[in-house]
C-alpha atoms as a PDB file:
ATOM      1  CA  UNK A   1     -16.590 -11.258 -15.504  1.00  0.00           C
ATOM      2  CA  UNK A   2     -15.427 -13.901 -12.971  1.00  0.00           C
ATOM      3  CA  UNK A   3     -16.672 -14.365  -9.546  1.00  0.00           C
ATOM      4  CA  UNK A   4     -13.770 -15.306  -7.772  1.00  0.00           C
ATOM      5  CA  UNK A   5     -12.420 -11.547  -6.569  1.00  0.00           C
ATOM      6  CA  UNK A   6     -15.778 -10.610  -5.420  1.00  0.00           C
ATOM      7  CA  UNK A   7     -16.442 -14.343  -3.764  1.00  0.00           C
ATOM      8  CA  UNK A   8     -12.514 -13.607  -2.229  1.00  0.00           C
ATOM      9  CA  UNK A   9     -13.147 -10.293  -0.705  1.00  0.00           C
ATOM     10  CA  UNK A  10     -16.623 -12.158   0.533  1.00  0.00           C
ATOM     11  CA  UNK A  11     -14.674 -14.866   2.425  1.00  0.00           C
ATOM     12  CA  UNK A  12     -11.242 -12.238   3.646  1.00  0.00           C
ATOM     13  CA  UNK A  13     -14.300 -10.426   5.225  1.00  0.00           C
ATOM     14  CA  UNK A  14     -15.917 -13.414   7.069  1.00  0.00           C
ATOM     15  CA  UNK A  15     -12.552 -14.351   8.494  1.00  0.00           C
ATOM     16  CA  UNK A  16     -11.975 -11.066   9.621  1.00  0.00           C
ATOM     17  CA  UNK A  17     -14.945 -10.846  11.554  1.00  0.00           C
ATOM     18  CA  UNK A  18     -14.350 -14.425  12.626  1.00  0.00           C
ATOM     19  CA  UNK A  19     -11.504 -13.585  14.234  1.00  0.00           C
ATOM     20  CA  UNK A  20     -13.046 -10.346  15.773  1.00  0.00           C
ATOM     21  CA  UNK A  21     -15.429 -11.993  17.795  1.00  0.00           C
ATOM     22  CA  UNK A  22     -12.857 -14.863  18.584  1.00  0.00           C
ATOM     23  CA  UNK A  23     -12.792 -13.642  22.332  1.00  0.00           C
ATOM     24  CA  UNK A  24      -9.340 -13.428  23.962  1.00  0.00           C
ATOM     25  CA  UNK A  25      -7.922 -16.263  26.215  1.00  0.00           C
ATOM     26  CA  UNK A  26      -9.533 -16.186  29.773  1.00  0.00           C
ATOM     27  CA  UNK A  27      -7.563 -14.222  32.358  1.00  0.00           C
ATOM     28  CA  UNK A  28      -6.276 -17.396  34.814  1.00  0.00           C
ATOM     29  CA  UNK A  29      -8.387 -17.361  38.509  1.00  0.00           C
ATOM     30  CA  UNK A  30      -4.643 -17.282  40.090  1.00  0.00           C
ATOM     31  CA  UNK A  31      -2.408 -14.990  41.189  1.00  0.00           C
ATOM     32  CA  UNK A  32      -0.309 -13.653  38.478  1.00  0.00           C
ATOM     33  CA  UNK A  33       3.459 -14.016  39.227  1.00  0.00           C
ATOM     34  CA  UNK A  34       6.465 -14.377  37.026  1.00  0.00           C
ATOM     35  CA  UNK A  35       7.919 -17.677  35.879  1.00  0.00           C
ATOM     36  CA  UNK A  36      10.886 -19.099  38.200  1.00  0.00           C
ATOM     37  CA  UNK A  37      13.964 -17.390  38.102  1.00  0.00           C
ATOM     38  CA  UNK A  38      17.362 -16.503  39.610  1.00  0.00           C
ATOM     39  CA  UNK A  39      17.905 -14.398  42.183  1.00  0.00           C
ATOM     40  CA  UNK A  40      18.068 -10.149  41.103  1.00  0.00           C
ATOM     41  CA  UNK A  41      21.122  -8.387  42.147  1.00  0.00           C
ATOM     42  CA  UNK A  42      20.046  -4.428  42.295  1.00  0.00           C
ATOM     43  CA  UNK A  43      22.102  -2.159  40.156  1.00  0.00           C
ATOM     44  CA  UNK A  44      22.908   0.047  43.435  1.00  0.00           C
ATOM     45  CA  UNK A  45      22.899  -2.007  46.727  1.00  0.00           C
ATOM     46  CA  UNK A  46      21.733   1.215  48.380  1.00  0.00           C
ATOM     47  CA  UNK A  47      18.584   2.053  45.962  1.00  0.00           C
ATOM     48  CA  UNK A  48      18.515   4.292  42.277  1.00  0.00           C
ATOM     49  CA  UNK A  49      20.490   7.394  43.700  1.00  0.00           C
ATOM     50  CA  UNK A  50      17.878  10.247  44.311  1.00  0.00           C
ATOM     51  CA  UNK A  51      15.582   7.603  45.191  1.00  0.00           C
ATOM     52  CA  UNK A  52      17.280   5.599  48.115  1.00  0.00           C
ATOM     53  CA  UNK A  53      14.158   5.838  50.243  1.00  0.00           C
ATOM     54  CA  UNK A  54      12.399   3.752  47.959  1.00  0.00           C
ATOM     55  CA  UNK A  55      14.278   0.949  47.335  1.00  0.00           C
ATOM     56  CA  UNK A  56      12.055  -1.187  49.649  1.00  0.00           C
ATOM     57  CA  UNK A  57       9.180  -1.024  48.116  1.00  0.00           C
ATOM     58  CA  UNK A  58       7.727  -4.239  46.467  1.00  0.00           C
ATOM     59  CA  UNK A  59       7.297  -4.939  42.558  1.00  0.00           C
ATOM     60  CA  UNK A  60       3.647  -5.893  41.845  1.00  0.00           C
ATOM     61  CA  UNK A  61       2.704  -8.350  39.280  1.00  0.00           C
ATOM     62  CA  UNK A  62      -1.120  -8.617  37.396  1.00  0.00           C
ATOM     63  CA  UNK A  63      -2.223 -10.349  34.212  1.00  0.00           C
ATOM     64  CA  UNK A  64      -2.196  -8.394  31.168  1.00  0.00           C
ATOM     65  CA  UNK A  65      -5.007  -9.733  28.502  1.00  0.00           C
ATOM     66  CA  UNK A  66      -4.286  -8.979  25.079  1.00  0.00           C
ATOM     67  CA  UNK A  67      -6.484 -10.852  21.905  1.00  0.00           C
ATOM     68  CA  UNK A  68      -4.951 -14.028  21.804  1.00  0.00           C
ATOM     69  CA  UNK A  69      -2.670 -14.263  24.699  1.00  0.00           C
ATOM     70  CA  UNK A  70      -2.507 -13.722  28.677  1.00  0.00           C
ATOM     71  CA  UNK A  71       0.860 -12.951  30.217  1.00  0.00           C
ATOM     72  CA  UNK A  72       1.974 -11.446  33.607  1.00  0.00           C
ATOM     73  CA  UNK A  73       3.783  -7.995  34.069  1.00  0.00           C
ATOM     74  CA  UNK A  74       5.416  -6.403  36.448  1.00  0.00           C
ATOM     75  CA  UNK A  75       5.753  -3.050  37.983  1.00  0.00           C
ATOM     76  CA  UNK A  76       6.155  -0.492  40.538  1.00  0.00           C
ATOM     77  CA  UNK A  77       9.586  -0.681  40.425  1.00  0.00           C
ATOM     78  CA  UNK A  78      11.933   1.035  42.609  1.00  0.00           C
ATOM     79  CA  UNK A  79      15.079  -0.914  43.174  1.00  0.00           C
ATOM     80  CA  UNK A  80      15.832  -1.722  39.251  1.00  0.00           C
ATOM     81  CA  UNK A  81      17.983  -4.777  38.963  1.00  0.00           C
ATOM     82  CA  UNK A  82      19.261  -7.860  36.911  1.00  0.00           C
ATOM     83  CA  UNK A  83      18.780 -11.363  36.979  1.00  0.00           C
ATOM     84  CA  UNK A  84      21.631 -13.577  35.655  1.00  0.00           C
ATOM     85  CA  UNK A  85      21.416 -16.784  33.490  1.00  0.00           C
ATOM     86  CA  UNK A  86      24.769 -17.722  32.920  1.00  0.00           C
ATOM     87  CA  UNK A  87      25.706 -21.038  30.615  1.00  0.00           C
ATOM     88  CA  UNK A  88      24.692 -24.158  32.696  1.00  0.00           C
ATOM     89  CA  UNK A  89      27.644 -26.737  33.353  1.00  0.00           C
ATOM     90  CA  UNK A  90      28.801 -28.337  30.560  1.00  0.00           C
ATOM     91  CA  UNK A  91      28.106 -25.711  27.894  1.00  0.00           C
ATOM     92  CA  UNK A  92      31.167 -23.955  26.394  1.00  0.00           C
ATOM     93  CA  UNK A  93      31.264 -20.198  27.609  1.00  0.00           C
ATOM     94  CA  UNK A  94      31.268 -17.932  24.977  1.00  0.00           C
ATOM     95  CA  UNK A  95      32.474 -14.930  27.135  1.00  0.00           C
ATOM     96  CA  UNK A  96      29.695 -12.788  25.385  1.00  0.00           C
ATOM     97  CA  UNK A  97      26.911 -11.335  27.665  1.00  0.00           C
ATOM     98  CA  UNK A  98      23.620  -9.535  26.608  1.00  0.00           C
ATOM     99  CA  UNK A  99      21.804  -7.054  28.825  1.00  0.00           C
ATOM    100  CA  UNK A 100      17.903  -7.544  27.944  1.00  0.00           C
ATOM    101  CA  UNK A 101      15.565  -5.037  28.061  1.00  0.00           C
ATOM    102  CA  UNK A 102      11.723  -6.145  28.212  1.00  0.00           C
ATOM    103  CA  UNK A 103       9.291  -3.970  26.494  1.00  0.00           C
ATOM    104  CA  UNK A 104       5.831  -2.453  28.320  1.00  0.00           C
ATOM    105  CA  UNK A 105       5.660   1.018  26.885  1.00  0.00           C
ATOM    106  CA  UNK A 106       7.597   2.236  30.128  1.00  0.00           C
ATOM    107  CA  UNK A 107       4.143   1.081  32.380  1.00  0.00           C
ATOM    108  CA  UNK A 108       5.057  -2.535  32.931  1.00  0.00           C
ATOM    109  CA  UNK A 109       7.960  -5.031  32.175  1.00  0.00           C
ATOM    110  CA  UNK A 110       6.782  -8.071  30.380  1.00  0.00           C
ATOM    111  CA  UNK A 111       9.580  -9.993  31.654  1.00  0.00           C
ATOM    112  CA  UNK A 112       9.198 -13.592  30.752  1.00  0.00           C
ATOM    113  CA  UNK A 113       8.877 -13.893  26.850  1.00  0.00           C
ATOM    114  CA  UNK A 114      11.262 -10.573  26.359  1.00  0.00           C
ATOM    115  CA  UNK A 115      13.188 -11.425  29.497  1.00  0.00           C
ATOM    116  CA  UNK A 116      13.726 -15.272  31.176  1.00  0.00           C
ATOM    117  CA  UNK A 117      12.651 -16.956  28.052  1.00  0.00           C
ATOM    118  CA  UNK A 118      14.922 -15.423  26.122  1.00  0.00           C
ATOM    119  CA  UNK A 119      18.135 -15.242  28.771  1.00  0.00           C
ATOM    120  CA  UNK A 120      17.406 -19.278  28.962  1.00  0.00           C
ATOM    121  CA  UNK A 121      17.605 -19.295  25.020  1.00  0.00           C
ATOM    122  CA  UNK A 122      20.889 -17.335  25.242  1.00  0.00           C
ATOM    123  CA  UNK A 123      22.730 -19.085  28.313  1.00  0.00           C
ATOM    124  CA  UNK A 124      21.687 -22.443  26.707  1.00  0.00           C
ATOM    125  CA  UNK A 125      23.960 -21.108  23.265  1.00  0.00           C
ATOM    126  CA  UNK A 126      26.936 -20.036  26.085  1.00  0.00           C
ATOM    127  CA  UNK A 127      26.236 -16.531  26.505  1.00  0.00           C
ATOM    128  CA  UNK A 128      25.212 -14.727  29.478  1.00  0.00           C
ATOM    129  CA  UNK A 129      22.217 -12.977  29.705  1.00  0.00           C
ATOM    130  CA  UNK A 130      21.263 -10.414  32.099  1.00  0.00           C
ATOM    131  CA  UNK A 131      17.188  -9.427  32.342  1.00  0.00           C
ATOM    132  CA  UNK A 132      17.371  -5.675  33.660  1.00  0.00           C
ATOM    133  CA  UNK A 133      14.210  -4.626  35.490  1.00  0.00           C
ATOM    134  CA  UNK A 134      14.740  -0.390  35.064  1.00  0.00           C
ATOM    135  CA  UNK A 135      12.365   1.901  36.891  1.00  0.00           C
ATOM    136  CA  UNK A 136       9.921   2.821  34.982  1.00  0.00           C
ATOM    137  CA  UNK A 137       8.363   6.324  33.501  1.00  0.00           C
ATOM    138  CA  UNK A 138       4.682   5.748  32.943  1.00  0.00           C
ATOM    139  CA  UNK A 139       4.770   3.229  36.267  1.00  0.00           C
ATOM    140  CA  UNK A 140       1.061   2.014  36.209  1.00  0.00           C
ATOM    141  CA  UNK A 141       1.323   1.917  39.914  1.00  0.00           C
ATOM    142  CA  UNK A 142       1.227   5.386  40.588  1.00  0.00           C
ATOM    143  CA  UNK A 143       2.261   8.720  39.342  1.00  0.00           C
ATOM    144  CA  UNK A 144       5.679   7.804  38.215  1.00  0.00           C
ATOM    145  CA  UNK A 145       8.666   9.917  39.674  1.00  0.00           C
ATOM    146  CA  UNK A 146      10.978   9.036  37.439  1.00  0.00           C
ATOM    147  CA  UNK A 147      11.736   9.856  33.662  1.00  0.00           C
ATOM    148  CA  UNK A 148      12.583   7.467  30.566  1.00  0.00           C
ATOM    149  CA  UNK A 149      15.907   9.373  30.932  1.00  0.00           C
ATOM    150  CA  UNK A 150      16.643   6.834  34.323  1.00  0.00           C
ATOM    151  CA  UNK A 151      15.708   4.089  32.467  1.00  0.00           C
ATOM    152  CA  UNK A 152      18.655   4.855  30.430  1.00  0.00           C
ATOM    153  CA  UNK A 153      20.726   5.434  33.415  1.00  0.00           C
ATOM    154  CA  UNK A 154      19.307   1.712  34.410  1.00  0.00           C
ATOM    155  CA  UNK A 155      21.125   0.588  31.415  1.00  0.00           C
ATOM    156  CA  UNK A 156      24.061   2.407  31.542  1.00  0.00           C
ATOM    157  CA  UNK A 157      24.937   0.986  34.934  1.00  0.00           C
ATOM    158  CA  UNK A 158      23.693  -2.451  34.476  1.00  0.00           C
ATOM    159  CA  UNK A 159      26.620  -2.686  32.261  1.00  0.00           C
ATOM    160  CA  UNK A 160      29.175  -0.968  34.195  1.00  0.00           C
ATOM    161  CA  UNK A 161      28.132  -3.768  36.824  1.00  0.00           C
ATOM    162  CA  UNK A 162      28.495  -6.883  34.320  1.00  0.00           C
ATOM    163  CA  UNK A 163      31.891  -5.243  33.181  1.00  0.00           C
ATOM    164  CA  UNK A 164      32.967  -4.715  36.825  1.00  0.00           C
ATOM    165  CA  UNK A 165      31.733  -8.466  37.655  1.00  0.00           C
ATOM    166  CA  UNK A 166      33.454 -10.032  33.912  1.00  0.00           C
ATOM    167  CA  UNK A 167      35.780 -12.128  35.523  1.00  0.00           C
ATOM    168  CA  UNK A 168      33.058 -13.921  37.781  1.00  0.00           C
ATOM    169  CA  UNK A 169      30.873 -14.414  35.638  1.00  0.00           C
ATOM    170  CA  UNK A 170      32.883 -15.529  32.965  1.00  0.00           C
ATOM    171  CA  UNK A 171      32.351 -12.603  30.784  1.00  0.00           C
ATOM    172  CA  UNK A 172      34.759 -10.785  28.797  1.00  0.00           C
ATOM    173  CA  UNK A 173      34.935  -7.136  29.447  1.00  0.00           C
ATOM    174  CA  UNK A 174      34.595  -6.224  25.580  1.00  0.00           C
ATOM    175  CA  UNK A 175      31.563  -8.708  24.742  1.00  0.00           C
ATOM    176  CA  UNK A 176      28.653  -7.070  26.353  1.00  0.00           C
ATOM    177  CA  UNK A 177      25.812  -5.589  24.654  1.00  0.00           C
ATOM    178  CA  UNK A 178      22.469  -4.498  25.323  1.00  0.00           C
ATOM    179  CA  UNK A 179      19.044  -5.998  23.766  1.00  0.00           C
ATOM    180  CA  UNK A 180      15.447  -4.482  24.376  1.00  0.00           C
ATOM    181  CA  UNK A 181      11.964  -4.998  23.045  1.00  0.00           C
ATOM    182  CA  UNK A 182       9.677  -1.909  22.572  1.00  0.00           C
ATOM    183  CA  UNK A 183      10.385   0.279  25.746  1.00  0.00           C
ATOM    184  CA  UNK A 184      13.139  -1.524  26.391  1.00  0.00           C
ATOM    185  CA  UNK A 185      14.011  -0.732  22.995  1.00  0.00           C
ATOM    186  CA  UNK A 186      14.295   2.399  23.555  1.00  0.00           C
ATOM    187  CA  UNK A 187      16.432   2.306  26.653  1.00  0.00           C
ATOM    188  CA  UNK A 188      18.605   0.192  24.198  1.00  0.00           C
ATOM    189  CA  UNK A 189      18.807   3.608  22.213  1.00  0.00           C
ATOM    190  CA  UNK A 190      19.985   5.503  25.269  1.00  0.00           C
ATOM    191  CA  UNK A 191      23.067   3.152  26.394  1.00  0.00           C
ATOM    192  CA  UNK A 192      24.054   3.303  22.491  1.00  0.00           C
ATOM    193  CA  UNK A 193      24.170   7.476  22.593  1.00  0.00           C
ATOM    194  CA  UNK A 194      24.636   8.256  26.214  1.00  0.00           C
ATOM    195  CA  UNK A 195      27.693   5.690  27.333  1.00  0.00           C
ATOM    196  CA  UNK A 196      30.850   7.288  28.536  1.00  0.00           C
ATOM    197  CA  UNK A 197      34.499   5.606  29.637  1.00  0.00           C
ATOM    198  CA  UNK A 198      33.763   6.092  33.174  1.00  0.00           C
ATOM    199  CA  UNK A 199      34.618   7.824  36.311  1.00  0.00           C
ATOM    200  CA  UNK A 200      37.993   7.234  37.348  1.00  0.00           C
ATOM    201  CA  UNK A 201      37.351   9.217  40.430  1.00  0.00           C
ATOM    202  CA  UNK A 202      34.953   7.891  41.917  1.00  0.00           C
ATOM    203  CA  UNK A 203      34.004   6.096  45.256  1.00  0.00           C
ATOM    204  CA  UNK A 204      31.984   3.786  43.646  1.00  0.00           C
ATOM    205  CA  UNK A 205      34.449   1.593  41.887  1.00  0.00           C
ATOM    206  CA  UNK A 206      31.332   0.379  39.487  1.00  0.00           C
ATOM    207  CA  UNK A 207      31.277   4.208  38.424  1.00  0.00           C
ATOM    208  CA  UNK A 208      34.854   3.794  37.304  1.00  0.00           C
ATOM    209  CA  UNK A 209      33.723   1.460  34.806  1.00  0.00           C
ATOM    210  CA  UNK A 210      33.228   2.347  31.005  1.00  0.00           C
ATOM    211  CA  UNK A 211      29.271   2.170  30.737  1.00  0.00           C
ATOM    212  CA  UNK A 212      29.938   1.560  26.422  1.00  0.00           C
ATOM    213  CA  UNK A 213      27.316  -1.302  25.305  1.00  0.00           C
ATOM    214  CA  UNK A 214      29.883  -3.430  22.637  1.00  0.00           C
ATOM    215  CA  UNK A 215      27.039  -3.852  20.927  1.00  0.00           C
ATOM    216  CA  UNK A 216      23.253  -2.674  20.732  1.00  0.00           C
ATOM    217  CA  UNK A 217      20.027  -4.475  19.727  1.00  0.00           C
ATOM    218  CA  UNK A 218      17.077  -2.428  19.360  1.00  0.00           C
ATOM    219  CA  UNK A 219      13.717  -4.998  18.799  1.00  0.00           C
ATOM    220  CA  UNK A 220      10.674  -2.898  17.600  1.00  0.00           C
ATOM    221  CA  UNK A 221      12.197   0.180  19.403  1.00  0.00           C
ATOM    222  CA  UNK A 222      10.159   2.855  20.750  1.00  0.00           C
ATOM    223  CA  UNK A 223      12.081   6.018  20.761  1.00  0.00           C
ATOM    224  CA  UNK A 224      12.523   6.310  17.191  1.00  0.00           C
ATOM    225  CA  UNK A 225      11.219   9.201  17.090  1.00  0.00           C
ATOM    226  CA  UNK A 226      13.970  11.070  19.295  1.00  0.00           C
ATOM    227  CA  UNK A 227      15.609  13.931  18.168  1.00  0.00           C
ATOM    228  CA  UNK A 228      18.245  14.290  20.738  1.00  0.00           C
ATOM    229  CA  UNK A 229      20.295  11.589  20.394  1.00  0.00           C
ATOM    230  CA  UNK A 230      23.385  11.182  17.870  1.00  0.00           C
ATOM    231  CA  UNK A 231      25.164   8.371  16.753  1.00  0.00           C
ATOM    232  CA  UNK A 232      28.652   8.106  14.841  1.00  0.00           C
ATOM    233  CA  UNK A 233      31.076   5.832  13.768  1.00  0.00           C
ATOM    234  CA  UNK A 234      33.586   6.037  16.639  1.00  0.00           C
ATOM    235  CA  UNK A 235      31.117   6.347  19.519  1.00  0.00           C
ATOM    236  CA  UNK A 236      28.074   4.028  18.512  1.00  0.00           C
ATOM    237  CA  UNK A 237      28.864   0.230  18.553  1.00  0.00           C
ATOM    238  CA  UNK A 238      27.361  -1.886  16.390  1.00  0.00           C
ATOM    239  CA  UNK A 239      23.682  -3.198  15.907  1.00  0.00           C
ATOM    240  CA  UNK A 240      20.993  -5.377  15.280  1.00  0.00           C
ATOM    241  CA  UNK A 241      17.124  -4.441  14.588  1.00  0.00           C
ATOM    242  CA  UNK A 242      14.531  -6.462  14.024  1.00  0.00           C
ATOM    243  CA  UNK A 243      10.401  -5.265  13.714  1.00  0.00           C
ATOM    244  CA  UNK A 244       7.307  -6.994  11.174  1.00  0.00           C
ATOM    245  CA  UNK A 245       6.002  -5.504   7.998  1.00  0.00           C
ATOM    246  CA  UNK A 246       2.622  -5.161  10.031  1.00  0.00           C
ATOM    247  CA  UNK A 247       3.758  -3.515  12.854  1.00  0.00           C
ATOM    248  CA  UNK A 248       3.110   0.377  12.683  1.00  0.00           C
ATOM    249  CA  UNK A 249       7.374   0.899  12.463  1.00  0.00           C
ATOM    250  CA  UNK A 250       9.042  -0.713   9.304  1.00  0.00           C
ATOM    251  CA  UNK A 251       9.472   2.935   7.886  1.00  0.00           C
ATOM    252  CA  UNK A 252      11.249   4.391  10.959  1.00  0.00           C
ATOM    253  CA  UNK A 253      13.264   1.245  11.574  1.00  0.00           C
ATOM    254  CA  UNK A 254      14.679   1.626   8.278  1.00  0.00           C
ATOM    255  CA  UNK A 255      15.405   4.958   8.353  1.00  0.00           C
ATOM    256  CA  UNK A 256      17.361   4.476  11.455  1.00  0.00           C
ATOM    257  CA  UNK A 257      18.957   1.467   9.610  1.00  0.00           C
ATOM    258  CA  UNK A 258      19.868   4.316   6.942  1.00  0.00           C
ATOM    259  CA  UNK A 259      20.924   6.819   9.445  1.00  0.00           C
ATOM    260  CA  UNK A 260      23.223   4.790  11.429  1.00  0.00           C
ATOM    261  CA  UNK A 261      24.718   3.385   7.476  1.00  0.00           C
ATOM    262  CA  UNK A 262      24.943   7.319   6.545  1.00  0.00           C
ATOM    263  CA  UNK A 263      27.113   7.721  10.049  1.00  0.00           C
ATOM    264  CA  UNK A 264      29.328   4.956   9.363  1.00  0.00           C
ATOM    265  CA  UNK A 265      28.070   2.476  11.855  1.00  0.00           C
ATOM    266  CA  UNK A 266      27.581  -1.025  10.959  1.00  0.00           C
ATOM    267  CA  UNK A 267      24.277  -2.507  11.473  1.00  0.00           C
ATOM    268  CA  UNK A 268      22.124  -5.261  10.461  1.00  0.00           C
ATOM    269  CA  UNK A 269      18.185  -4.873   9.688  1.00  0.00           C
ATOM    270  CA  UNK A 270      15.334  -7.810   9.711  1.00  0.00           C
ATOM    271  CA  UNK A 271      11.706  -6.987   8.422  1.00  0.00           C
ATOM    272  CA  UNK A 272       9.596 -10.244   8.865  1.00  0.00           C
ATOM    273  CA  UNK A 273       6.673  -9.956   6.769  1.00  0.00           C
ATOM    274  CA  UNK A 274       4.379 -11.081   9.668  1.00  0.00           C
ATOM    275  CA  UNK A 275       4.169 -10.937  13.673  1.00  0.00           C
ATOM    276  CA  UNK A 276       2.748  -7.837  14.482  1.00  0.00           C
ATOM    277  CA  UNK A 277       4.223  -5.607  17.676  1.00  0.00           C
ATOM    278  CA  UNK A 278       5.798  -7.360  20.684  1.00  0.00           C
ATOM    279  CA  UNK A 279       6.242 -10.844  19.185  1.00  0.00           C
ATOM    280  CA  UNK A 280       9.312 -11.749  21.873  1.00  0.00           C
ATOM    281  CA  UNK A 281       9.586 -15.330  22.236  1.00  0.00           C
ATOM    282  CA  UNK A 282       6.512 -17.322  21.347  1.00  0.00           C
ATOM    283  CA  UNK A 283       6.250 -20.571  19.310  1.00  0.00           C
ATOM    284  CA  UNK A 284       4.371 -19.738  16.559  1.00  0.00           C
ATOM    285  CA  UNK A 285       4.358 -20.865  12.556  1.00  0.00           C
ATOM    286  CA  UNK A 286       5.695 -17.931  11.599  1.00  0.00           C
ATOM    287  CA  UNK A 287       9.267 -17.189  10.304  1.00  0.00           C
ATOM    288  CA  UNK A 288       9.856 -14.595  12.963  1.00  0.00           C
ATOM    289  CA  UNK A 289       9.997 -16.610  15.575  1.00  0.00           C
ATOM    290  CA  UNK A 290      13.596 -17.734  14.814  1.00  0.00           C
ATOM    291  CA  UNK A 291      14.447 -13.983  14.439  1.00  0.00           C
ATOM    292  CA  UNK A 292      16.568 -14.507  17.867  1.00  0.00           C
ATOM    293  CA  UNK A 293      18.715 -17.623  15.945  1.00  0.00           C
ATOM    294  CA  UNK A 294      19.604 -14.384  13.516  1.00  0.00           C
ATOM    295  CA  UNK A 295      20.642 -12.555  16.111  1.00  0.00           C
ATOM    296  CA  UNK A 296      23.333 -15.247  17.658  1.00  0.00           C
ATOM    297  CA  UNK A 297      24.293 -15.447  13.705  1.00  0.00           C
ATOM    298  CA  UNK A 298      25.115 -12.233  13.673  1.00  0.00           C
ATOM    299  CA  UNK A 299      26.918 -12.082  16.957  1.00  0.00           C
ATOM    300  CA  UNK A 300      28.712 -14.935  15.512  1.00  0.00           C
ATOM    301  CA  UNK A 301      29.492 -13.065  12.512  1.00  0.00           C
ATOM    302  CA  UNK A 302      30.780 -10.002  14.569  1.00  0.00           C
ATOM    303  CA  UNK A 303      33.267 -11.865  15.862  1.00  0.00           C
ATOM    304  CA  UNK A 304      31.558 -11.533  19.934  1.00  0.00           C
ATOM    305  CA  UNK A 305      31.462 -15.709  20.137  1.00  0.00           C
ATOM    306  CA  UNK A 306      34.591 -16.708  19.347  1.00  0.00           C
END
């Protein structure tokens, strides 16, 4: 009998336990702080309402050390807000604009490789990008006040305020979607089931707006699990989802993928076969890590570029 499965299984182990007692990357002697970025612009110039008294307070930032990488994240958030990147001079506007998300399983906001590194991806192709900070439900900070339910109301305004703010901005009013990793993800989910046409009543003329994402990109959602919200062909707008075979949610992405077919709502599913949870933007050699060029494809192909 040959040698080589038992001398393969013999060397798959060695690696294995190679790369367990790799030790991460060193957490950095500095103060952890985000990368450079523009100015945020809070969702309700008064504070979250409910939570008005709190608007004050200041985000924190601390390294998070994972096995091979080190990244800050940010929390205690109170006044939830967005940053804009909008196409630098000389690039053609494309009038599209994505809301993103950043993932942190609702206790922190990793907010440069799912949020600034991304937006500068996206402005750099002519679309506007928006990084929404939203308050958060498992707030490693404290005992959290708020619920993943305001996340989703996070959402919902931050794009009432980009369709109230279109014309500045260059954006046009039926071109703006929402994107989110993990967490963020699952605030993605909310906006997509939750939107309405607005308030035309209200004081707040941002209320008036229609709070409808155009579009929805969930990227290894959390929340798949949710039984309470529906989707259907004239309410839900269209989507994009992206995970890896060796993350622990191919089989619930795809049945959402199926669920949202079965209602009648057009949607387009990637399943890299490597990349594990939370891959965002990083330069690796791995096909994932053009999964973002897929999703301007398909925003080409759904006609939100032109």
């Amino acid at each position: 009998m040959s040698r080589f499965p038992t001398l393969l299984v013999a060397a798959l182990t060695l690696l294995s336990v190679a790369r367990a007692a790799t030790p991460p990357p060193p957490i950095p002697p500095t103060p952890a702080q985000e990368k450079s970025h523009p100015a945020q612009i809070p969702l309700w110039a008064g504070g979250a309402p409910g939570f008005e008294t709190r608007r004050a307070e200041p985000e924190r930032t601390e390294w998070r050390q994972e096995p091979d990488i080190v990244f800050p994240v940010t929390f205690n958030i109170h006044q939830p807000s967005l940053t804009p990147y909008l196409p630098p001079r000389g690039t053609p506007a494309t009038g599209c604009a994505v809301i993103i998300a950043p993932g942190g399983g609702h206790m922190f906001l990793t907010t440069d490789r799912e949020g600034y590194d991304l937006a500068e991806i996206l402005a750099r192709r002519g679309i506007a990008a928006f990084v929404l900070k939203y308050r958060l439900a498992r707030d490693r900070a404290e005992n959290s006040p708020y619920k993943i339910d305001d996340a989703g109301a996070d959402a919902l305004r931050a794009v009432r305020l980009v369709r109230s703010r279109a014309a500045e901005w260059g954006v046009k009013t039926d071109r703006i979607g929402l994107l989110g990793f993990s967490a963020g993800g699952e605030v993605a989910l909310l906006a997509a089931a939750r939107h309405d046409a607005g308030k035309p009543a209200a004081a707040d003329p941002i209320e008036r707006m229609s709070s409808r994402p155009d579009f929805f990109a969930p990227i290894y959602p959390g929340g798949l699990q949710r039984t309470d919200l529906t989707f259907a062909k004239d309410a839900t707008p269209p989507a994009f989802l992206a995970c890896t075979f060796d993350d622990r949610m191919p089989e619930q992405l795809a049945a959402f993928f199926g669920q949202l077919r079965q209602a009648g709502v057009n949607a387009e599913l990637h399943i890299y076969s490597t990349g594990g949870h939370g891959f965002g933007v990083r330069e690796r050699p791995l096909a994932v890590t053009g999964w973002h060029a897929r999703f301007v494809d398909w925003l080409e192909d759904r006609g939100f570029l032109k």
